[in-house]
Protein backbone atom coordinates (compact mmCIF):
# COMPACT_ATOMS: atom_id res chain seq x y z
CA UNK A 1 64.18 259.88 141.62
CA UNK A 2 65.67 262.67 140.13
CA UNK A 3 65.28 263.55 136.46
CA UNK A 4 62.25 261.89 135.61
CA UNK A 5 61.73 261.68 131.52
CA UNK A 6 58.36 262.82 130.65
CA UNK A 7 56.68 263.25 126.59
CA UNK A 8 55.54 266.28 125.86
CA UNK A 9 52.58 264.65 124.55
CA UNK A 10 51.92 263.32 121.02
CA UNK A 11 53.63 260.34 119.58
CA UNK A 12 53.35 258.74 115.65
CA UNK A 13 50.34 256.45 115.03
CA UNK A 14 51.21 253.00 113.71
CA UNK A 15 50.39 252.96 109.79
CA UNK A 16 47.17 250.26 110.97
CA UNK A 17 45.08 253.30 112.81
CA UNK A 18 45.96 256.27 110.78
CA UNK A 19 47.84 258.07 108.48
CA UNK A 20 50.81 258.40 109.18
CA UNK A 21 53.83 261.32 109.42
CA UNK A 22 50.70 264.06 109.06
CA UNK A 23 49.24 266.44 111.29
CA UNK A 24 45.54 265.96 110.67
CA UNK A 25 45.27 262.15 109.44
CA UNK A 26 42.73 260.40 108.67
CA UNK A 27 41.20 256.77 110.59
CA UNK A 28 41.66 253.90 108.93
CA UNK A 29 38.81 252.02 110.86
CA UNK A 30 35.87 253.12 112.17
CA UNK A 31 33.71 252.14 114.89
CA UNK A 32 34.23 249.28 117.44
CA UNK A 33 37.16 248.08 114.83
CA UNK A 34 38.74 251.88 115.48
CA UNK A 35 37.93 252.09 119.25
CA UNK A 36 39.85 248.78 119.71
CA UNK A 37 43.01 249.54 117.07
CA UNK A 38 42.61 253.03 119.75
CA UNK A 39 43.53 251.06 122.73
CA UNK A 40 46.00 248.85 120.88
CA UNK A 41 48.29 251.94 119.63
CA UNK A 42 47.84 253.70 123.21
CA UNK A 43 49.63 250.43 124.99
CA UNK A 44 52.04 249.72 122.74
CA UNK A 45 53.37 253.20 123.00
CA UNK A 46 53.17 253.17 126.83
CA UNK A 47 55.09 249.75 126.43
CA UNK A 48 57.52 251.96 124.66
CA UNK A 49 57.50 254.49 126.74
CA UNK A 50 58.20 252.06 129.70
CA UNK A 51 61.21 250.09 128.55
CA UNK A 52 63.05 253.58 127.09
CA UNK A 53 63.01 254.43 131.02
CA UNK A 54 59.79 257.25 130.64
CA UNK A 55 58.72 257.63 134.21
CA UNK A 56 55.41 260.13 133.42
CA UNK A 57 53.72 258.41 130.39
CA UNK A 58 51.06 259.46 127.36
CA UNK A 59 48.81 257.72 125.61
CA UNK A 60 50.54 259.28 122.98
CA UNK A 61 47.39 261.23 122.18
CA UNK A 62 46.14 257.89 120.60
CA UNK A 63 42.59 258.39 120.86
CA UNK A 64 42.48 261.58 119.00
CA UNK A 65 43.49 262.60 115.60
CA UNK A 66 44.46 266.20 116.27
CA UNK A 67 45.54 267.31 119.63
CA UNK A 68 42.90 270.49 119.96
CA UNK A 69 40.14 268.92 117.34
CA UNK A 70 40.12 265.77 119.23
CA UNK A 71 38.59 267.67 122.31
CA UNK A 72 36.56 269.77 119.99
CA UNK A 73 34.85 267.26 117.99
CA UNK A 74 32.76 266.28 121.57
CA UNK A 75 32.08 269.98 121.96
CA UNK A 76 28.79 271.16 121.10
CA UNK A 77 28.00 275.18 119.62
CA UNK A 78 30.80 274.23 116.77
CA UNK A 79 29.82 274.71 112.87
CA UNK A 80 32.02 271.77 111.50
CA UNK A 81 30.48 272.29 108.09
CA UNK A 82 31.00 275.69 108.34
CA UNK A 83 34.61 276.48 107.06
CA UNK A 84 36.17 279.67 108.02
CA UNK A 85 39.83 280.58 106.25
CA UNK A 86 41.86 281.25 109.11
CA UNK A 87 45.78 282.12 109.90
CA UNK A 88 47.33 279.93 112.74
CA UNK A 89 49.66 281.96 114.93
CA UNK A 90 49.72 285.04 113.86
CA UNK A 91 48.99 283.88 110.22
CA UNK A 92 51.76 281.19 110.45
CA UNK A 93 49.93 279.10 108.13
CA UNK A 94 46.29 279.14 107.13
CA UNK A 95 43.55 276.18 107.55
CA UNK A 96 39.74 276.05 107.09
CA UNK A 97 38.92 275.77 110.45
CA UNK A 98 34.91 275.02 111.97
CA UNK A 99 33.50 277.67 113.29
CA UNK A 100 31.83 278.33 116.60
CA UNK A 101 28.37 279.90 116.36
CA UNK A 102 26.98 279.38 119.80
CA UNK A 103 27.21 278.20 123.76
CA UNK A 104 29.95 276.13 123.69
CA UNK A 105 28.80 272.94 125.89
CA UNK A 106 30.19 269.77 126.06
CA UNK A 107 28.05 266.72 124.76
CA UNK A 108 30.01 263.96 127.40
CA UNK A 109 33.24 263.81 129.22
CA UNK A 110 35.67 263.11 126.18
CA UNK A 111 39.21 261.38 127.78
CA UNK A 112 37.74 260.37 131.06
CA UNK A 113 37.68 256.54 129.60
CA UNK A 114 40.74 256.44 127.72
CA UNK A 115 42.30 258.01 131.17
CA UNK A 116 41.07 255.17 133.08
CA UNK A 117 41.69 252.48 130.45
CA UNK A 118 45.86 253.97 130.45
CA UNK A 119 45.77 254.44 134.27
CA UNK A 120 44.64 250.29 134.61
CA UNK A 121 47.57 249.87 132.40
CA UNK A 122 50.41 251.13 133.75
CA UNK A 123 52.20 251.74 137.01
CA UNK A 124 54.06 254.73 135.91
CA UNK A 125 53.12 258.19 136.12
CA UNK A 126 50.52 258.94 133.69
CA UNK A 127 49.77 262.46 132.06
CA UNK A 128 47.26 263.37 129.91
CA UNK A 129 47.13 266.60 127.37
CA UNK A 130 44.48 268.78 126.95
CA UNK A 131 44.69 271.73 124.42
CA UNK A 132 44.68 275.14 126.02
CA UNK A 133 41.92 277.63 125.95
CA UNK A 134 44.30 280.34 124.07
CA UNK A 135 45.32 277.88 121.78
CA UNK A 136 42.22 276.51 120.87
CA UNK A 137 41.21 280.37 120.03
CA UNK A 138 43.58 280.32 117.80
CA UNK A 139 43.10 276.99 116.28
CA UNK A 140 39.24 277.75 115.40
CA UNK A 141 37.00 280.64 114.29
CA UNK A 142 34.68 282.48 116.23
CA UNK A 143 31.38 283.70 114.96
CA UNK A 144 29.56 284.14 117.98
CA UNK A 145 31.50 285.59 121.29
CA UNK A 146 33.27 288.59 119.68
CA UNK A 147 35.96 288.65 121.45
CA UNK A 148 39.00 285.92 121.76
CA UNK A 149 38.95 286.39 125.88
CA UNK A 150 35.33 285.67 126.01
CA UNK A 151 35.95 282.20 124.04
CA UNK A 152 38.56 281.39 125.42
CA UNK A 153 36.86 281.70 129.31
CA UNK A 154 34.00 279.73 127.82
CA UNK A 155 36.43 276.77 126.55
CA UNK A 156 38.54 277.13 130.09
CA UNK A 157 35.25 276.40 131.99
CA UNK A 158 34.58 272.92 129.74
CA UNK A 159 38.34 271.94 130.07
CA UNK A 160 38.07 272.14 133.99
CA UNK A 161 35.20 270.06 133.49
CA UNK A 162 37.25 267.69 131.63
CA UNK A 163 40.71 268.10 133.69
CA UNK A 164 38.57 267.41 137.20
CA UNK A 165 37.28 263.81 135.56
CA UNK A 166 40.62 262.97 133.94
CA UNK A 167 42.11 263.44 137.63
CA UNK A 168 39.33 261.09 139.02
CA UNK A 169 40.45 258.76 136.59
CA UNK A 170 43.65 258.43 137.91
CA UNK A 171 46.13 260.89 135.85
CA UNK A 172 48.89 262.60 138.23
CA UNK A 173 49.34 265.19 135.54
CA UNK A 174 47.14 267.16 133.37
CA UNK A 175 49.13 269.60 130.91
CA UNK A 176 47.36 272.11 128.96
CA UNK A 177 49.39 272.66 125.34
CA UNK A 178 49.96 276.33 124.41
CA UNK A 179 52.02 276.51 121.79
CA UNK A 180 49.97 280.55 121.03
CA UNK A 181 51.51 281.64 123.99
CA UNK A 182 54.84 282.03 122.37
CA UNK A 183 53.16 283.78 119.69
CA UNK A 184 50.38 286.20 121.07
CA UNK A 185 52.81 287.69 124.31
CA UNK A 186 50.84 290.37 125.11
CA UNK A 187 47.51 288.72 125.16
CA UNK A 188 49.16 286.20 127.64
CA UNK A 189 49.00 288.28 130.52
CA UNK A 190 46.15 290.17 129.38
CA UNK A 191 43.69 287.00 129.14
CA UNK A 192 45.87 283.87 128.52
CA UNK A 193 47.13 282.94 132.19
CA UNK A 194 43.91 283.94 133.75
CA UNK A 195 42.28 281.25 131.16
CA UNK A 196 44.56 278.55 131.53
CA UNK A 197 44.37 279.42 135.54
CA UNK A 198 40.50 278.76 135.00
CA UNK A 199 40.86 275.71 133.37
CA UNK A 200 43.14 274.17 136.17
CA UNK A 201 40.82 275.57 138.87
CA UNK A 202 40.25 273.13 141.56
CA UNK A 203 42.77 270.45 140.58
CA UNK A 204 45.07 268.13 143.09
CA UNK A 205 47.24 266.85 141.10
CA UNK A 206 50.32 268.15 138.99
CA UNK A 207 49.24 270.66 136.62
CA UNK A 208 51.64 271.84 133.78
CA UNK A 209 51.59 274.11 130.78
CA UNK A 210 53.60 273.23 127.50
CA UNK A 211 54.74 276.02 125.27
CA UNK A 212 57.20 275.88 122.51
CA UNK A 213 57.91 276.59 118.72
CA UNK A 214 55.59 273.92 117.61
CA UNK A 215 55.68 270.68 115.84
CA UNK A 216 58.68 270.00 113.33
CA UNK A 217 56.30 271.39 110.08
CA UNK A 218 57.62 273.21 107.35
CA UNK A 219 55.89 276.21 108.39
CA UNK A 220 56.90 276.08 112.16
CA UNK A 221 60.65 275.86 110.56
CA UNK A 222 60.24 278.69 108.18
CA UNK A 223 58.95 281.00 110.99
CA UNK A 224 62.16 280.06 113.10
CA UNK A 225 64.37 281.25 110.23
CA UNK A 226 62.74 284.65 110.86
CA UNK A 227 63.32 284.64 114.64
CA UNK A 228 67.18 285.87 114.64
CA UNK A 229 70.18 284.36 116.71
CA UNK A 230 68.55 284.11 120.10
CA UNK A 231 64.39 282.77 120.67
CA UNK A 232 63.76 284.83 123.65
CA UNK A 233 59.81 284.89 123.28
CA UNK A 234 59.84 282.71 126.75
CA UNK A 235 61.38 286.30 128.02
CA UNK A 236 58.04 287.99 127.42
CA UNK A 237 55.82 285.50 129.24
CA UNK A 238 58.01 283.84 132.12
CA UNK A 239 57.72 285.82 134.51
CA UNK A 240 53.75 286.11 134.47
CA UNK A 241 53.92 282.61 134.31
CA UNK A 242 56.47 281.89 137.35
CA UNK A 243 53.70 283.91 139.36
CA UNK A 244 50.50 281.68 138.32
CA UNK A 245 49.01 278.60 140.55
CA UNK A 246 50.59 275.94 137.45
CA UNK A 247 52.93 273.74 138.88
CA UNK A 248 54.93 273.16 135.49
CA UNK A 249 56.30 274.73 132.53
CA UNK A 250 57.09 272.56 129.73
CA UNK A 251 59.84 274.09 126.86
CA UNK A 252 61.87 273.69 123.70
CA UNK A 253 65.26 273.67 124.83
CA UNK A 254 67.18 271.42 122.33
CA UNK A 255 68.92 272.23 119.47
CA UNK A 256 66.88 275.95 119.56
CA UNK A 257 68.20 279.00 120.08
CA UNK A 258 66.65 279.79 123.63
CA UNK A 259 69.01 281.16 125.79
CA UNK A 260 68.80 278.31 128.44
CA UNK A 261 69.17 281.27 130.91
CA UNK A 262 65.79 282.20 130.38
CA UNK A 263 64.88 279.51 132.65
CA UNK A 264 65.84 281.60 135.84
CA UNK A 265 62.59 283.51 135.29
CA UNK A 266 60.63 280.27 136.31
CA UNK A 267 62.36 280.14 139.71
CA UNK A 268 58.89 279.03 141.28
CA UNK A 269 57.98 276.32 138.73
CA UNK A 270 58.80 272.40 137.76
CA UNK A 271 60.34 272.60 134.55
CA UNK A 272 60.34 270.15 131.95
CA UNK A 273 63.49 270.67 129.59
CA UNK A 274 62.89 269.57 126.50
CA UNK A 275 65.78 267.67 125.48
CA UNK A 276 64.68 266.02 122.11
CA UNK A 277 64.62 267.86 118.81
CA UNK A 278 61.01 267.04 117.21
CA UNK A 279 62.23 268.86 114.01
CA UNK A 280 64.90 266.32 112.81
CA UNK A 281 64.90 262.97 112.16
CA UNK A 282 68.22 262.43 113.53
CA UNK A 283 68.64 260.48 116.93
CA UNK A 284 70.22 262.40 120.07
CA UNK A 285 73.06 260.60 122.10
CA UNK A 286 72.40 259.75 125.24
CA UNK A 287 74.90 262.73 125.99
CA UNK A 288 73.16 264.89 124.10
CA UNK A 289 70.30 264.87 126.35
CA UNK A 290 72.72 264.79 129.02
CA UNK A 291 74.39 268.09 127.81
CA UNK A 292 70.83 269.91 127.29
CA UNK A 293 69.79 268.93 131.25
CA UNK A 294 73.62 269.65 132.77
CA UNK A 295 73.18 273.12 131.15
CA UNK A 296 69.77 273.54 132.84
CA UNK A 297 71.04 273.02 135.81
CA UNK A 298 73.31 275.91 135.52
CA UNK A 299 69.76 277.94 136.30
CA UNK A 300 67.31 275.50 137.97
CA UNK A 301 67.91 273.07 140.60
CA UNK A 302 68.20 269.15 139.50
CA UNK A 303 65.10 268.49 141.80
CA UNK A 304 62.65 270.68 139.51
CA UNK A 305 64.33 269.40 136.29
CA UNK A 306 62.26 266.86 133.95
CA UNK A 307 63.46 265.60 130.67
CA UNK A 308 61.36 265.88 127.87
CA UNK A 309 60.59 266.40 124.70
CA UNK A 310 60.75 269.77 122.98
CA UNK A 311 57.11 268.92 121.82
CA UNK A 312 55.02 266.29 120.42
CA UNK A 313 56.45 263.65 118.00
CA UNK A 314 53.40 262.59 115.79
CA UNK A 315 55.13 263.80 112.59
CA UNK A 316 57.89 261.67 112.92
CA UNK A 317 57.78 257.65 111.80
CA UNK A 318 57.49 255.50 114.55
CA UNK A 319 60.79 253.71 114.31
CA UNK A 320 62.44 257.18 114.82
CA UNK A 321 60.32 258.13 117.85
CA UNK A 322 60.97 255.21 119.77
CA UNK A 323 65.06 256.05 119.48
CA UNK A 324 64.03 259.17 120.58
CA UNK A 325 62.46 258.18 123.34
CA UNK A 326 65.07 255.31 124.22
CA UNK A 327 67.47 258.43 123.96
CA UNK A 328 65.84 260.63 126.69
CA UNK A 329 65.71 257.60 129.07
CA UNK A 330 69.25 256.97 128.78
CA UNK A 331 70.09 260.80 128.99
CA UNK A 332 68.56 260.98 132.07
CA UNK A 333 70.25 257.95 133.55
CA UNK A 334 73.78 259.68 132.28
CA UNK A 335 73.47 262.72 134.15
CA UNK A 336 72.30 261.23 137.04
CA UNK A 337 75.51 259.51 136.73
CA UNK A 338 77.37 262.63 135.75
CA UNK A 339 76.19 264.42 139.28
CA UNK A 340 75.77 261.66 141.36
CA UNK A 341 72.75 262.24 141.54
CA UNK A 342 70.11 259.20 142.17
């Protein structure tokens, strides 16, 4: 099948497990009571994800509250006590972040079980996300390797770890989020691909990398206000990337102001056009989707086209998500229609 809709990764929690519409919320459960509520949110969103026509499904990044801190919290030579002030991309935004203070180990294999528990429950393609090594780096504060490289090699070698036991657990695709790479462009060839490249080391099945503007936050919208007529960051790091052993390149390509030409840099790759706006809470058509893939294939074959979602949609309520997702689905049917294309 051509066009096959994918997430990008994250999708709302129901208002039972957590808070909800926020970045960082909090449980509303705890132990087995949370674990379970855990399991119940991951199915009903691959449920969703099945009857909008999603043909590579999440969990929805159910299991974790934060997509990098829910790998971190199992990782051990992190200070979570200690709180370090510290500006997100490119001081973006600042958070008091933990703080790593020695050899970074991991206490367990983290998503290996939720991996297997999604895999038993659906006959779909199933990804799973993992955050990547530069963006972790730039998620949390470093008081112990010096350098960013040097962390970031340390994380890549305990996300292989964790990529080679997803794959055993039956995920086709692990993606590796790096929303800093649109951000930090000249450390990206310098350290960033050679990380990411560690932390897919060894793997059979599809590999991808997501970059994009990040989630649809006040101060991810601000900083797009600041980035003039065209977004042409992608420029800086495409061709680096079109020359690196990941299969595919996940982007924001809907309602932005990337030049959708751009995407003739990643003439080697699988690319998953993201079709959905995650910074509005208005609905896209059916042919709006359709529009946004036609226009990519302009640059890229239909065969290495994926729909998807410019990024995650865990800010967004639930009810607006799911039309989101119905609205990808039926995109992707209408321009199979539109080519002829099956």
């Amino acid at each position: 099948m051509l066009f096959r809709p994918t997430v990008a990764g994250s999708l709302p929690k129901p208002g039972w497990l957590a808070e909800t519409e926020k970045l960082w919320p909090k449980w509303r459960l705890e132990g087995e009571a949370l674990d379970r509520a855990k399991r119940d949110a991951a199915l009903i969103w691959i449920k969703e994800q099945e009857d909008a026509g999603i043909e590579i499904v999440s969990d929805g990044e159910q299991f974790r509250t934060h997509f990098v801190h829910g790998f971190l919290e199992h990782v051990d030579g992190i200070d979570w006590d200690l709180k370090t002030p510290m500006g997100i991309r490119n001081n973006r935004y600042t958070v008091e972040v933990p703080t790593v203070t020695g050899k970074l180990s991991r206490k367990r294999p983290v998503h290996r079980d939720e991996a297997a528990f999604c895999r038993a429950h659906t006959r779909k393609g199933l990804k799973f996300t993992l955050p990547g090594p530069m963006t972790i780096c730039d998620t949390i504060a470093d008081a112990h390797y010096g350098k960013r490289a040097d962390m970031a090699m340390a994380f890549a070698e305990l996300l292989n770890d964790e990529a080679k036991e997803l794959e055993a657990a039956g995920c086709d695709t692990i993606q590796f989020d790096e929303p800093a790479f649109n951000v930090f462009m000249d450390e990206v060839g310098e350290w960033g691909i050679a990380a990411l490249e560690r932390a897919a080391e060894g793997l059979k099945c599809t590999t991808a990398v997501h970059i994009c503007y990040g989630y649809g936050i006040e101060a991810n919208i601000k900083w797009k206000e600041t980035l003039g007529s065209e977004w042409r960051q992608y420029e800086a790091i495409f061709p680096a990337l079109n020359e690196s052993r990941i299969d595919q390149v996940s982007l924001e390509c809907a309602n932005s102001r990337v030049p959708i030409s751009l995407i003739g840099l990643l003439s080697k790759k699988d690319l998953l056009i993201g079709a959905i706006d995650v910074a509005s809470t208005t609905v896209e058509t059916a042919q709006d989707v359709a529009n946004v893939l036609k226009a990519a294939t302009e640059f890229a074959d239909p065969e290495r086209i994926y729909p998807c979602t410019n990024c995650g949609l865990a800010p967004l309520t639930r009810d607006v998500a799911s039309a989101k997702l119905r609205a990808l689905g039926a995109g992707a049917d209408l321009i199979r229609t539109e080519l002829g294309r099956s």
